[in-house]
Protein backbone atom coordinates (compact mmCIF):
# COMPACT_ATOMS: atom_id res chain seq x y z
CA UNK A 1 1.69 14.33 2.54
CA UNK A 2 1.37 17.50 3.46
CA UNK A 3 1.01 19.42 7.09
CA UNK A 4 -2.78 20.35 6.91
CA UNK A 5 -3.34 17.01 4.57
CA UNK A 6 -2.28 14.72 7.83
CA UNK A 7 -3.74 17.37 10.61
CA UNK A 8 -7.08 16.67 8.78
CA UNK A 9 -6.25 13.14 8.68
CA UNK A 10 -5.63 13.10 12.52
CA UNK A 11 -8.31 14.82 13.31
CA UNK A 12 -10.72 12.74 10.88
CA UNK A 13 -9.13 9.28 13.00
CA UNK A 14 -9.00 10.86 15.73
CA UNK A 15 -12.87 11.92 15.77
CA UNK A 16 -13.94 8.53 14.40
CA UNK A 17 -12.16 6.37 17.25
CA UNK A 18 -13.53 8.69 20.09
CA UNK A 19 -17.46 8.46 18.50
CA UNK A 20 -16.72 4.46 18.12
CA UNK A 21 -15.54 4.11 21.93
CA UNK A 22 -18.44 6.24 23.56
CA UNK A 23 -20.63 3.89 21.23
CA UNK A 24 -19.05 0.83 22.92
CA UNK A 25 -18.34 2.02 26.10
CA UNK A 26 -21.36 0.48 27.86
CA UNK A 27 -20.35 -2.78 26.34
CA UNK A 28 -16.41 -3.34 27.01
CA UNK A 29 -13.85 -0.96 28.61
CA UNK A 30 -11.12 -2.39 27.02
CA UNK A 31 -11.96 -1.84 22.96
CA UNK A 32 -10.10 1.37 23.02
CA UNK A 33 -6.99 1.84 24.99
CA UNK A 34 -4.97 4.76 24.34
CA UNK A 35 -1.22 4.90 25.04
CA UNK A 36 1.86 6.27 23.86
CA UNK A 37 5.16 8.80 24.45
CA UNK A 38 6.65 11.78 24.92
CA UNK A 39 9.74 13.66 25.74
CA UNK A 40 11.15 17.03 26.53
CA UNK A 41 14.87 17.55 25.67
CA UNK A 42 17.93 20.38 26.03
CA UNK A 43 20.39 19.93 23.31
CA UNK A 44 23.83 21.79 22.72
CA UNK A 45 25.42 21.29 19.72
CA UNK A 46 28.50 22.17 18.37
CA UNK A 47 28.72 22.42 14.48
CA UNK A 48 25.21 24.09 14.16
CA UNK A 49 26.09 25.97 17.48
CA UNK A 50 22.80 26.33 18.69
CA UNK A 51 21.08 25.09 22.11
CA UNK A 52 17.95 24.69 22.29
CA UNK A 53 14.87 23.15 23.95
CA UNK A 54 12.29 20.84 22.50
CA UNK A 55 8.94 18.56 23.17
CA UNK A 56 6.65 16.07 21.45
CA UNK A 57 4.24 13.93 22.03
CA UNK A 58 3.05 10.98 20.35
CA UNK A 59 -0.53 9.13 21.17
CA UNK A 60 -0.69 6.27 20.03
CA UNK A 61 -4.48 4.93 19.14
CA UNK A 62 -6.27 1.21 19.40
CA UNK A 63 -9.23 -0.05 18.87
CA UNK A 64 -10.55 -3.36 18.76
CA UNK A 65 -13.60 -3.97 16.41
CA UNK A 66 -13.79 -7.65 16.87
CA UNK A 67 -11.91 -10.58 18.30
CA UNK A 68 -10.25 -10.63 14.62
CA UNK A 69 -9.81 -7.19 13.48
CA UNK A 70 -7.89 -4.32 15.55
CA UNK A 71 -6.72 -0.87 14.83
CA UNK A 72 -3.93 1.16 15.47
CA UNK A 73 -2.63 4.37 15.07
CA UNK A 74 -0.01 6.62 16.04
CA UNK A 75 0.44 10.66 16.07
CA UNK A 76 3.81 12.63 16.40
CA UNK A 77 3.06 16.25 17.36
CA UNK A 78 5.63 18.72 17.80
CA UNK A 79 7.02 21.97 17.53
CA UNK A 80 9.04 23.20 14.46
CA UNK A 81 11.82 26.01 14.98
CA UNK A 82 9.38 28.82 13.67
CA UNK A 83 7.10 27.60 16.53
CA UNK A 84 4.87 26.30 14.34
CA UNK A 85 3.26 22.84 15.65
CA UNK A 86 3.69 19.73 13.29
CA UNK A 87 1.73 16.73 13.00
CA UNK A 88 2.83 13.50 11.56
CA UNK A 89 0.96 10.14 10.71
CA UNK A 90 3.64 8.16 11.58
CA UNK A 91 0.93 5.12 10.84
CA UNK A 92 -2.81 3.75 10.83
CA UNK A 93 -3.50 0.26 9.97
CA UNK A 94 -5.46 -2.73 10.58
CA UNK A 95 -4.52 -6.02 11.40
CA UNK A 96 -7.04 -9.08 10.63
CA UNK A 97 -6.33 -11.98 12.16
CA UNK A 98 -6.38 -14.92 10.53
CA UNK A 99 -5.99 -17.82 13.07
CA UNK A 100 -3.29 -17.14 16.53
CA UNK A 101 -0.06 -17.18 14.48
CA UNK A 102 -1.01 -15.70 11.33
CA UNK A 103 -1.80 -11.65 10.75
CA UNK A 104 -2.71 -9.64 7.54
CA UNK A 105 -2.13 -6.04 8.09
CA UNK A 106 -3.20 -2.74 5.38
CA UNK A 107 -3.10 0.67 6.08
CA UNK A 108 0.37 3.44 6.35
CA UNK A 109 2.78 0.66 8.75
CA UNK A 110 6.18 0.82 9.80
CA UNK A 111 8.17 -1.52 7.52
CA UNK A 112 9.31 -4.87 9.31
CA UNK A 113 13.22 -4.03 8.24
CA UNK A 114 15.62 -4.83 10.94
CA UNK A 115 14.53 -3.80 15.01
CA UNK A 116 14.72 -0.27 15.57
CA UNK A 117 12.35 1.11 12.92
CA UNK A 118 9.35 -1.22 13.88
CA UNK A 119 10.10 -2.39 17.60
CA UNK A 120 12.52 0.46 19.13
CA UNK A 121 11.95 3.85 18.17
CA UNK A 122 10.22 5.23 20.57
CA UNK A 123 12.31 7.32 22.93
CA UNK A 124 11.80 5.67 26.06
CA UNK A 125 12.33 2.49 24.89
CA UNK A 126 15.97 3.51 22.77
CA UNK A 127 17.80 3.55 25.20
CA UNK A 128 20.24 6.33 23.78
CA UNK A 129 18.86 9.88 23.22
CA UNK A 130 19.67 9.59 19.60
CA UNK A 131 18.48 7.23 16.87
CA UNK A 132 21.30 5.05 15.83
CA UNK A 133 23.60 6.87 12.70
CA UNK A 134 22.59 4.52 10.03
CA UNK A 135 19.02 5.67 10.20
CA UNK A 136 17.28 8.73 9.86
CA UNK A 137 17.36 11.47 12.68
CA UNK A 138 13.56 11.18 14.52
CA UNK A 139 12.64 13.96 15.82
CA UNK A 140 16.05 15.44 15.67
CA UNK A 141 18.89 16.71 13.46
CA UNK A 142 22.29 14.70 13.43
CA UNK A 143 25.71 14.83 11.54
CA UNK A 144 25.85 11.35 10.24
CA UNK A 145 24.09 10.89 6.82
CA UNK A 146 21.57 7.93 7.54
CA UNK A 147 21.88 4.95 5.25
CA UNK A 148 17.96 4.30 5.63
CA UNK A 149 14.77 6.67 7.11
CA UNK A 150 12.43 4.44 9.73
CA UNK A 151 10.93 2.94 7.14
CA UNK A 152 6.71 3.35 6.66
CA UNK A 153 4.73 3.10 3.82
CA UNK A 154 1.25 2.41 2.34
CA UNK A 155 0.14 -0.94 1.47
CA UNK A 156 -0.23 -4.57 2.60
CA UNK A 157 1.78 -7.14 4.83
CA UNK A 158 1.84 -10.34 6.33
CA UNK A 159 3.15 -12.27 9.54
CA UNK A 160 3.68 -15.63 10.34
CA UNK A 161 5.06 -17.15 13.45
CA UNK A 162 6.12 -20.69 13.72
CA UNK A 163 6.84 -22.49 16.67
CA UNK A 164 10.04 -24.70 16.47
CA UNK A 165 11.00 -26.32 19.73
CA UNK A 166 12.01 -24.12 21.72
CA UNK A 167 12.59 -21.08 19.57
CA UNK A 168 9.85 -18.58 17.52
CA UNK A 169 10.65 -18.28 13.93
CA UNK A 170 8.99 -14.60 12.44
CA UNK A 171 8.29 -14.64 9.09
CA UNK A 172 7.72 -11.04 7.60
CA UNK A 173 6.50 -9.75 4.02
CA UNK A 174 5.43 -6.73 2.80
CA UNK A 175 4.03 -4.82 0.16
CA UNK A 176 3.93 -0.95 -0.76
CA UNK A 177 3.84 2.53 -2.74
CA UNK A 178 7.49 2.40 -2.77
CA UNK A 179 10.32 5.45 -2.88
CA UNK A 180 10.21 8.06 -5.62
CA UNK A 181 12.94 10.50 -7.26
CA UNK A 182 12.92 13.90 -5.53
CA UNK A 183 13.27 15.45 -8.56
CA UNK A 184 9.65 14.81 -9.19
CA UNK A 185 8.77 17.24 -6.60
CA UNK A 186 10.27 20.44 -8.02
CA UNK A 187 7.75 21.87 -9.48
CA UNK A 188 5.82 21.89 -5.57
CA UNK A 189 7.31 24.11 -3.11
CA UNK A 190 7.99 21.81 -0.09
CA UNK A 191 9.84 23.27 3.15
CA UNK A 192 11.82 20.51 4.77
CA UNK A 193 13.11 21.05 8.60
CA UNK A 194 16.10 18.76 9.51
CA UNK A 195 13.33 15.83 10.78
CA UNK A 196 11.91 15.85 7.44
CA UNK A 197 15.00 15.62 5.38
CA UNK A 198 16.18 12.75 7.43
CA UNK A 199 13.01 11.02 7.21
CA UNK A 200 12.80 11.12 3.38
CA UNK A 201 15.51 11.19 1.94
CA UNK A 202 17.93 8.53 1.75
CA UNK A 203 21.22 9.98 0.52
CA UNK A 204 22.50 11.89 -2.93
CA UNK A 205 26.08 10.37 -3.72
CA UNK A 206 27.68 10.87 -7.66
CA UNK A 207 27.15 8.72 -10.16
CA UNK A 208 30.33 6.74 -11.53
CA UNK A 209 31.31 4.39 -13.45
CA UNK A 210 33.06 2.71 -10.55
CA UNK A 211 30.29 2.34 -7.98
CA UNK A 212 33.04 1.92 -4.75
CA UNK A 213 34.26 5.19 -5.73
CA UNK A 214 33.86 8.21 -3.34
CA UNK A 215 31.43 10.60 -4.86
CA UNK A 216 34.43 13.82 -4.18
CA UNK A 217 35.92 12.17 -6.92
CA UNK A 218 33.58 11.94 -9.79
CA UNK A 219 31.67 14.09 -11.34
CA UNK A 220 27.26 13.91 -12.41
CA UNK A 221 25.10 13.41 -9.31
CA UNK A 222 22.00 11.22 -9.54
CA UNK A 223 18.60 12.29 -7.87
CA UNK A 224 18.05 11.82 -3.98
CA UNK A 225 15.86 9.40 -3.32
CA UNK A 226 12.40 10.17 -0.70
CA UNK A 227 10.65 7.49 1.54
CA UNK A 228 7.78 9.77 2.22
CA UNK A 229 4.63 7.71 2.15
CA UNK A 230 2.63 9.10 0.26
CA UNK A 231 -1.22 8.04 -1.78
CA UNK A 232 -0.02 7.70 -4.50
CA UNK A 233 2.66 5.55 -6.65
CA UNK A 234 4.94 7.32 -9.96
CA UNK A 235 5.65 3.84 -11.37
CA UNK A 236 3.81 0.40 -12.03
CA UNK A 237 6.45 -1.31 -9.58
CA UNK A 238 5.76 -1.70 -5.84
CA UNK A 239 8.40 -1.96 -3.18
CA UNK A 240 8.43 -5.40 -1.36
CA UNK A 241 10.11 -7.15 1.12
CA UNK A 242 10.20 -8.56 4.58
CA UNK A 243 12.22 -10.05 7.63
CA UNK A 244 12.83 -13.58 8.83
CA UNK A 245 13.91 -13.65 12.65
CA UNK A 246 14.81 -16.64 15.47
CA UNK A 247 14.11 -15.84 18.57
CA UNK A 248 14.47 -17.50 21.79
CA UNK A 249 12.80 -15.39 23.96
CA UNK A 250 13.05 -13.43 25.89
CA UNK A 251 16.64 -13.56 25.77
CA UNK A 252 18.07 -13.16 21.81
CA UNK A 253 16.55 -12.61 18.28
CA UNK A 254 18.49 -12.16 15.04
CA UNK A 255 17.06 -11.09 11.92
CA UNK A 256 17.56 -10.59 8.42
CA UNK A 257 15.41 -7.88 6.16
CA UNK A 258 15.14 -6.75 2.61
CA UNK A 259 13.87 -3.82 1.10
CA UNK A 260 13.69 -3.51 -2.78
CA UNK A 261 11.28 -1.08 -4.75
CA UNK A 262 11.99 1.27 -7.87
CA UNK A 263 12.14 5.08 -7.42
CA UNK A 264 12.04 6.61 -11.23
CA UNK A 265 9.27 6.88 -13.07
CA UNK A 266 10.25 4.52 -15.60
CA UNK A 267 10.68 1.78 -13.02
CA UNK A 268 13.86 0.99 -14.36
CA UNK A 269 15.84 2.43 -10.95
CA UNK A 270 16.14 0.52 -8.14
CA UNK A 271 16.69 0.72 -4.31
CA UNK A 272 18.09 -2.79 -2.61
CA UNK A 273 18.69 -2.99 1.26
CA UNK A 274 19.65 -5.79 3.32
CA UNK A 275 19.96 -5.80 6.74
CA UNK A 276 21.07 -8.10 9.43
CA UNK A 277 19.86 -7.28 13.27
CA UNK A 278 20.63 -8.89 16.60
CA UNK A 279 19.12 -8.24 20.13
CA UNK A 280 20.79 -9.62 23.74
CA UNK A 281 18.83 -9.53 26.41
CA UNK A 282 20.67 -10.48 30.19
CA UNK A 283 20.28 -10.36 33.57
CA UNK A 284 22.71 -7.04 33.73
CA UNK A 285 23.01 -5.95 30.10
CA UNK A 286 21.10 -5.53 26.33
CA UNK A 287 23.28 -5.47 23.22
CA UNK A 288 21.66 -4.49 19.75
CA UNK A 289 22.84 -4.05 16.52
CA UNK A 290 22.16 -3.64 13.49
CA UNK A 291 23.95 -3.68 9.75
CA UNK A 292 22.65 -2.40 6.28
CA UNK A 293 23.58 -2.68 3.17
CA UNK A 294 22.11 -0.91 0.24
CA UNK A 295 22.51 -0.72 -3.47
CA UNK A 296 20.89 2.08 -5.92
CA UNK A 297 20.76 2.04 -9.06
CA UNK A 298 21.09 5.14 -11.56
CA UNK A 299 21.34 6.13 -15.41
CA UNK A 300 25.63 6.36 -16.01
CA UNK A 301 27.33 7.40 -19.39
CA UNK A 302 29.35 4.59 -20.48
CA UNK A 303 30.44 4.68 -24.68
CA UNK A 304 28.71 7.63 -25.36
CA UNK A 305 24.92 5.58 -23.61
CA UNK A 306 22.91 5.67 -20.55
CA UNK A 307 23.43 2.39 -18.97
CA UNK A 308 22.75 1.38 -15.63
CA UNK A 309 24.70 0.82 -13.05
CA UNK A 310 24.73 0.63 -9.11
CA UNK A 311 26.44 2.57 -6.15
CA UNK A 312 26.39 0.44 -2.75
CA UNK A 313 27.08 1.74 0.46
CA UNK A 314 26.93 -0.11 4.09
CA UNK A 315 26.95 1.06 7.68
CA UNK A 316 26.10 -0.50 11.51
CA UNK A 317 25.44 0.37 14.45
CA UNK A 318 26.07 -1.61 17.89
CA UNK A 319 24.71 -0.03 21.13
CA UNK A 320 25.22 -1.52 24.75
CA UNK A 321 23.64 -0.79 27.93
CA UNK A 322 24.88 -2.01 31.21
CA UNK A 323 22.40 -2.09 34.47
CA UNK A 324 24.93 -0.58 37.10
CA UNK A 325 22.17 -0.34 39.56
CA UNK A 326 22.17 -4.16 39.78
CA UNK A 327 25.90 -4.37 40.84
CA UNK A 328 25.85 -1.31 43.06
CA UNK A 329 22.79 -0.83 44.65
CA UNK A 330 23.15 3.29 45.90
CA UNK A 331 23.01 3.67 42.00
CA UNK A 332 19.17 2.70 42.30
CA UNK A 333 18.15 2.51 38.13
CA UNK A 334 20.91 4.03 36.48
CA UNK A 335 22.49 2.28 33.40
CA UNK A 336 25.00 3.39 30.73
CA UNK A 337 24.67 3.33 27.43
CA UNK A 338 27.31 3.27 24.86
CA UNK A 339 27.08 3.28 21.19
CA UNK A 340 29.25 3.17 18.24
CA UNK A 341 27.99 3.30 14.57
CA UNK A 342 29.95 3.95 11.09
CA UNK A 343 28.62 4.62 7.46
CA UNK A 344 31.11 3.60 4.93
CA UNK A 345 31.82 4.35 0.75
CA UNK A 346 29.32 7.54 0.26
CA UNK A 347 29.34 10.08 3.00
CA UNK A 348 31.76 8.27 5.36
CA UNK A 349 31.53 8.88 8.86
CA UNK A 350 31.84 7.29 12.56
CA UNK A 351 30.25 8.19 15.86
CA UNK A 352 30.73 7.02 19.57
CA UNK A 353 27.90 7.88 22.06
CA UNK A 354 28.06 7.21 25.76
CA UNK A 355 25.00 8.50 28.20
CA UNK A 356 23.75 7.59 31.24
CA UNK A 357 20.56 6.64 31.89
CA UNK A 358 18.37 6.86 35.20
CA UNK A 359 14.76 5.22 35.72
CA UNK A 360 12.43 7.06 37.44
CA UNK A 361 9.99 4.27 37.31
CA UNK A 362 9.66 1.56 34.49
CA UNK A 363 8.36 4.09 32.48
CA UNK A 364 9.91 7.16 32.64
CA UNK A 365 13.52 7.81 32.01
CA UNK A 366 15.72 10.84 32.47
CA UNK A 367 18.98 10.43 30.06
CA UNK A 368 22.18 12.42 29.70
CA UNK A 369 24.37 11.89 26.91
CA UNK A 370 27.34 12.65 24.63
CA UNK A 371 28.28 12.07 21.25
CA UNK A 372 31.22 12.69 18.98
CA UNK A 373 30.65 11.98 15.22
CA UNK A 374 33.49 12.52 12.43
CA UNK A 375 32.34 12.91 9.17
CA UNK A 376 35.10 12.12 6.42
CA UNK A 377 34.13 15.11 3.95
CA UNK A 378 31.93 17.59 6.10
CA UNK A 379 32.14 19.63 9.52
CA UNK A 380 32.00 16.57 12.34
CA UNK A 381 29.87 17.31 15.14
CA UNK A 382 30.01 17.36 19.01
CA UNK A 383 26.71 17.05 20.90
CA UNK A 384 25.55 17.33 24.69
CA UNK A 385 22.08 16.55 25.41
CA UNK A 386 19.72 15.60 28.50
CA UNK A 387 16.33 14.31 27.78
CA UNK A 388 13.28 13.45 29.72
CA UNK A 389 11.40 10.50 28.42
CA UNK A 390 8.14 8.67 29.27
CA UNK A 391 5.82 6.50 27.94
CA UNK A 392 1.66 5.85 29.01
C-alpha cells in the first residue's frame, strides 16, 4: 500500500472513530479509549557510519460497538531520512465475540506467529532497543538479515482458549492474502527506506540444487519474497496458519506457530515457517525466546527441467533481563538486558546485545544499549544507541 493510499486510510478511520465517540459520548465514557507508544532515540552506528536522531509515534485506536463486537487500530507515524513524515497501518480489525473464550477477528491483524510480532513489539514493552535479529528491523535499520518481517496481513482468524486445570491452552488460526514475488512489482516504481525493506521482504538467497548450500557458492538467484499486506491476492492460494500455546500464567507460556502461503503467481511456490517461542516470567528476571525455521520453495534446473525444490534456513533469538533494582535497592528500576540471536545456512550471522534499562515509571523507560553483530559474508556492524520509550 502506498504512502498517501494508508494516510487516506488513517485519516478516513481516524475521522470515523472520533464522529462515532462524540455520538456516544453522552452514553458511555469508556467505548473509545485511545492509547498507544512512542519513542525518541540517538543512534551511532558503525558500518553505515552515521548518527542520527529519530521519533515516532504510534496511537493505537478502540472502540467498542457492542458488548460483542470491538475495534482496534493502530498508526505508526514517523519521520523518513528526507524528512518526509510516514504513516503506516500497522492494523485495523474487528473482533466478534462469540461466547468468553471464543473470538473471530477480520480486518489487516498482526499474525499470531510466535510472541514478539503480536504481543511484544512495541518499544516499551521489548525490553531491548532493537527488535530481535531473526525478525525484521521496526522502525530501524540493522545488520542481521531477518528470517521473518512482524508478520500482518489481510484476512480472517480465530481464537480459542481452553481451560485445563490449572493451565490456559491458546489455540490460534488464521487466514490471509498471503506473500507475493517482488518481481511482480517492477514495473511500479516503489522507494523502500531500510524500515520498509525489512518489513517486506524476507530474504533473496541462490537457488541450488543442494538447498543447505551457501548461496556464495552457487550460481541463479530466485525472487525475494514481500510480506506487504496488501488488497489484493496474485494467486488463488491463501496463506494460513496459527499458534497453539500453554500457559500457566502469569509465570511461563510456550508456543508453537506455522506460517505457510504461496508467493508466485502460479501458486506453485511456497513459503513454510515454524516457530517455537517461550516466555519466563520471575520474581527478579524474564527470559524469551524464540526459534524459526523456514523453507521456500523455487523453480531449479535439474536434467535440462524446472523442478522444484526448497532452500531452508533457521535462526533464534534468546533475550534476558535481570531486575537489579530488586537486589540493590540505590539502583531504584534499572534492569539489564542481554540478548544473543544467530541466523544460520543463507546470510549467516550472530549478534550479542547488552543494555541497560531504567524505569522512570511503569510506563516510561529510558534504555542504553550496545550491540555487536558479525555477519559471515557482509560488513558486521557495531551499534551504540540510547532511547526514550513510553507508552499511554
Amino acid at each position: 500500500m502506498r504512502t498517501k493510499e494508508k494516510i487516506r486510510l488513517a485519516t478516513a478511520l481516524f475521522g470515523a472513530l472520533t464522529v462515532q465517540s462524540s455520538l456516544y459520548a453522552n452514553e458511555s465514557n469508556d467505548r473509545f479509549v485511545l492509547v498507544g507508544y512512542g519513542d525518541v532515540k540517538y543512534e551511532n552506528t558503525d558500518v553505515a557510519n552515521t548518527s542520527a536522531f529519530s521519533a515516532r509515534f504510534v496511537p493505537i485506536f478502540l472502540f467498542s460497538l457492542n458488548d460483542k463486537m470491538h475495534v482496534e487500530a493502530e498508526l505508526e507515524v514517523g519521520l523518513n531520512e528526507d524528512g518526509e513524515t510516514e504513516t503506516e497501518l500497522e492494523y485495523a480489525d474487528i473482533h466478534y465475540f462469540l461466547n468468553d473464550n471464543t473470538t473471530i477477528t477480520a480486518g489487516k491483524f498482526l499474525l499470531p506467529f510466535g510472541q514478539f510480532s503480536a504481543n511484544w513489539h512495541p518499544s516499551w514493552i521489548n525490553r531491548s532497543i532493537w527488535t530481535p535479529g531473526i525478525y525484521g528491523a521496526h522502525g530501524s535499520s540493522q545488520a542481521m538479515d531477518p528470517m521473518l518481517p512482524i508478520l500482518s496481513d489481510v484476512g480472517v482468524a480465530a481464537q480459542q482458549v481452553y481451560q485445563v486445570g490449572s493451565a490456559k491452552v491458546f489455540f490460534d488460526v488464521f487466514m490471509t492474502n498471503g506473500p507475493r514475488s517482488e518481481a511482480e512489482h517492477d514495473e511500479e516504481e516503489v522507494v523502500e527506506d531500510d524500515h520498509d525493506i525489512a518489513f517486506a521482504r524476507l530474504f533473496s538467497p541462490t537457488t541450488t540444487l543442494d538447498p543447505d548450500v551457501d548461496e556464495d557458492e552457487h550460481g541463479e538467484a530466485f525472487p525475494e519474497v514481500e510480506f506487504e499486506a496488501t488488497s489484493s491476492d496474485n494467486n488463488s492460494n491463501k496463506a494460513f496458519g496459527g499458534r497453539i500455546a500453554v500457559a500457566f500464567l502469569p509465570s511461563i507460556e510456550i508456543g508453537t506457530s506455522y506460517y505457510q502461503g504461496a508467493y508466485d503467481e502460479g501458486g506453485q511456490l511456497d513459503i513454510r515457517a515454524n516457530g517455537i517461542d517461550i516466555n519466563l516470567i520471575s520474581t527478579h528476571a524474564i527470559l524469551r525466546g524464540e526459534y524459526i525455521r523456514t523453507e521456500t520453495d523455487a523453480f531449479v534446473e535439474r536434467d535440462h527441467e524446472d523442478v522444484i525444490d526448497s532452500f531452508s534456513r533457521n535462526g533464534w533469538f534468546l533475550q534476558g533481563t535481570f531486575f537489579v533494582g530488586h537486589l540493590f535497592e540505590e539502583l531504584g528500576s534499572t534492569e539489564i538486558v542481554i540478548e544473543h540471536a544467530q541466523t544460520k545456512k543463507v546470510e549467516e550471522a550472530e549478534r550479542w546485545m547488552v543494555g541497560i534499562n531504567y524505569w522512570l515509571d511503569p510506563r516510561s523507560v529510558i534504555k542504553v544499549g550496545y550491540e555487536d553483530t558479525d555477519v559471515a559474508d557482509g560488513p558486521d556492524d557495531k551499534r551504540f544507541a540510547v532511547q526514550f520509550s513510553y507508552g499511554f
